[in-house]
Structures are given as C-alpha cells and as structure tokens.
C-alpha atoms as a PDB file:
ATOM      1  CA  UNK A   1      50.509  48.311  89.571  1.00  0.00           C
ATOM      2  CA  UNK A   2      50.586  44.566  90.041  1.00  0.00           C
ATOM      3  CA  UNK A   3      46.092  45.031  89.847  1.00  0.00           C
ATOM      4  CA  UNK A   4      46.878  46.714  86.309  1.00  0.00           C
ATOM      5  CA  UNK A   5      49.186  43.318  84.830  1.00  0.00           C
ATOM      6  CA  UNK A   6      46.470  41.393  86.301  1.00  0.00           C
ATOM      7  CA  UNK A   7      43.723  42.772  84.024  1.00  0.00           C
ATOM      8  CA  UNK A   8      45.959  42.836  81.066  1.00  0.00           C
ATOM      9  CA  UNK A   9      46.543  39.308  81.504  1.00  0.00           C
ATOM     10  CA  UNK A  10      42.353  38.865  82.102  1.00  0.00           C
ATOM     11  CA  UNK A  11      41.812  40.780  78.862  1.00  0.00           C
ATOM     12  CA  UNK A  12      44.543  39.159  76.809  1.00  0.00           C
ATOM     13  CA  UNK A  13      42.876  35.865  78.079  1.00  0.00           C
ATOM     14  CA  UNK A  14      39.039  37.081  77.815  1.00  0.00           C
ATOM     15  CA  UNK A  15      40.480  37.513  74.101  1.00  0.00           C
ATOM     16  CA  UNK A  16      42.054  34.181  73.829  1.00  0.00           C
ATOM     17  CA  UNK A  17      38.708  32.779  74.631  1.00  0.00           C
ATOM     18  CA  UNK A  18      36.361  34.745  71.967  1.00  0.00           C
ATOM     19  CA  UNK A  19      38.207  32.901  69.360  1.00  0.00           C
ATOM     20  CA  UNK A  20      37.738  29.276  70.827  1.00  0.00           C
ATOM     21  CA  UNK A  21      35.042  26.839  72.354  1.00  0.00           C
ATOM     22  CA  UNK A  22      33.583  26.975  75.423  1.00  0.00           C
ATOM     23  CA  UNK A  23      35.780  23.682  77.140  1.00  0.00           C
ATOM     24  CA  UNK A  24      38.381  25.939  76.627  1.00  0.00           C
ATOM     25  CA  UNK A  25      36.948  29.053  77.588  1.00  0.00           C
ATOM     26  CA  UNK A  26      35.868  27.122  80.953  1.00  0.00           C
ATOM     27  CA  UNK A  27      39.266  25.668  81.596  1.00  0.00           C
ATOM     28  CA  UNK A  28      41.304  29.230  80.902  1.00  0.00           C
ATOM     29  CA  UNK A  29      39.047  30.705  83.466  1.00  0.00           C
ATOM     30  CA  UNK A  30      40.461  27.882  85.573  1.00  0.00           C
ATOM     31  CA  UNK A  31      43.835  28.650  85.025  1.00  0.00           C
ATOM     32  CA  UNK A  32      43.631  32.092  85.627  1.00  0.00           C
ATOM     33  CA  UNK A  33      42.155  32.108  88.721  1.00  0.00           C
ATOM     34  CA  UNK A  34      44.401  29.488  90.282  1.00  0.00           C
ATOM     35  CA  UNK A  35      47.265  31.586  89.124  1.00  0.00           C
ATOM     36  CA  UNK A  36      45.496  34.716  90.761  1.00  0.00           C
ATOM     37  CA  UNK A  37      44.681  32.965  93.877  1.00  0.00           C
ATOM     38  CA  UNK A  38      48.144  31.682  93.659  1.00  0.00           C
ATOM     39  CA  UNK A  39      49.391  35.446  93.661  1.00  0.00           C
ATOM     40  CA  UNK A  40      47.004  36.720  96.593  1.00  0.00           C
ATOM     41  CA  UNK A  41      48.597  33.973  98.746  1.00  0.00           C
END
C-alpha cells in the first residue's frame, strides 16, 4: 500500500516536472528522494 502512494506521488511529481525547467526538475528529484529515504528510515 504505502509502495502504491509512493508512485503516485513520483508520477504526480514526474508530471510537475514536464511542465518546468530542468533546475527544477533536478531539485524535485532531490526532494523526493530525501523524503523517500526519509520514509525507509
């Protein structure tokens, strides 16, 4: 369950992303994988 809200919120951000530049694609990845790693720990 909590692997399913984790790609939602990867798609919802991967979509995010598409409609701005790359220094903001770069630091959303960022982000998101503190927050996962954050999770996991």
């Amino acid at each position: 369950m909590k692997e399913r809200q984790i790609f939602q919120d990867f798609q919802a951000v991967l979509v995010l992303v598409q409609s701005f530049d790359p220094l903001l694609l770069s630091r959303g990845l960022n982000c998101l994988l503190l927050n996962l790693s954050k999770r996991f720990t």
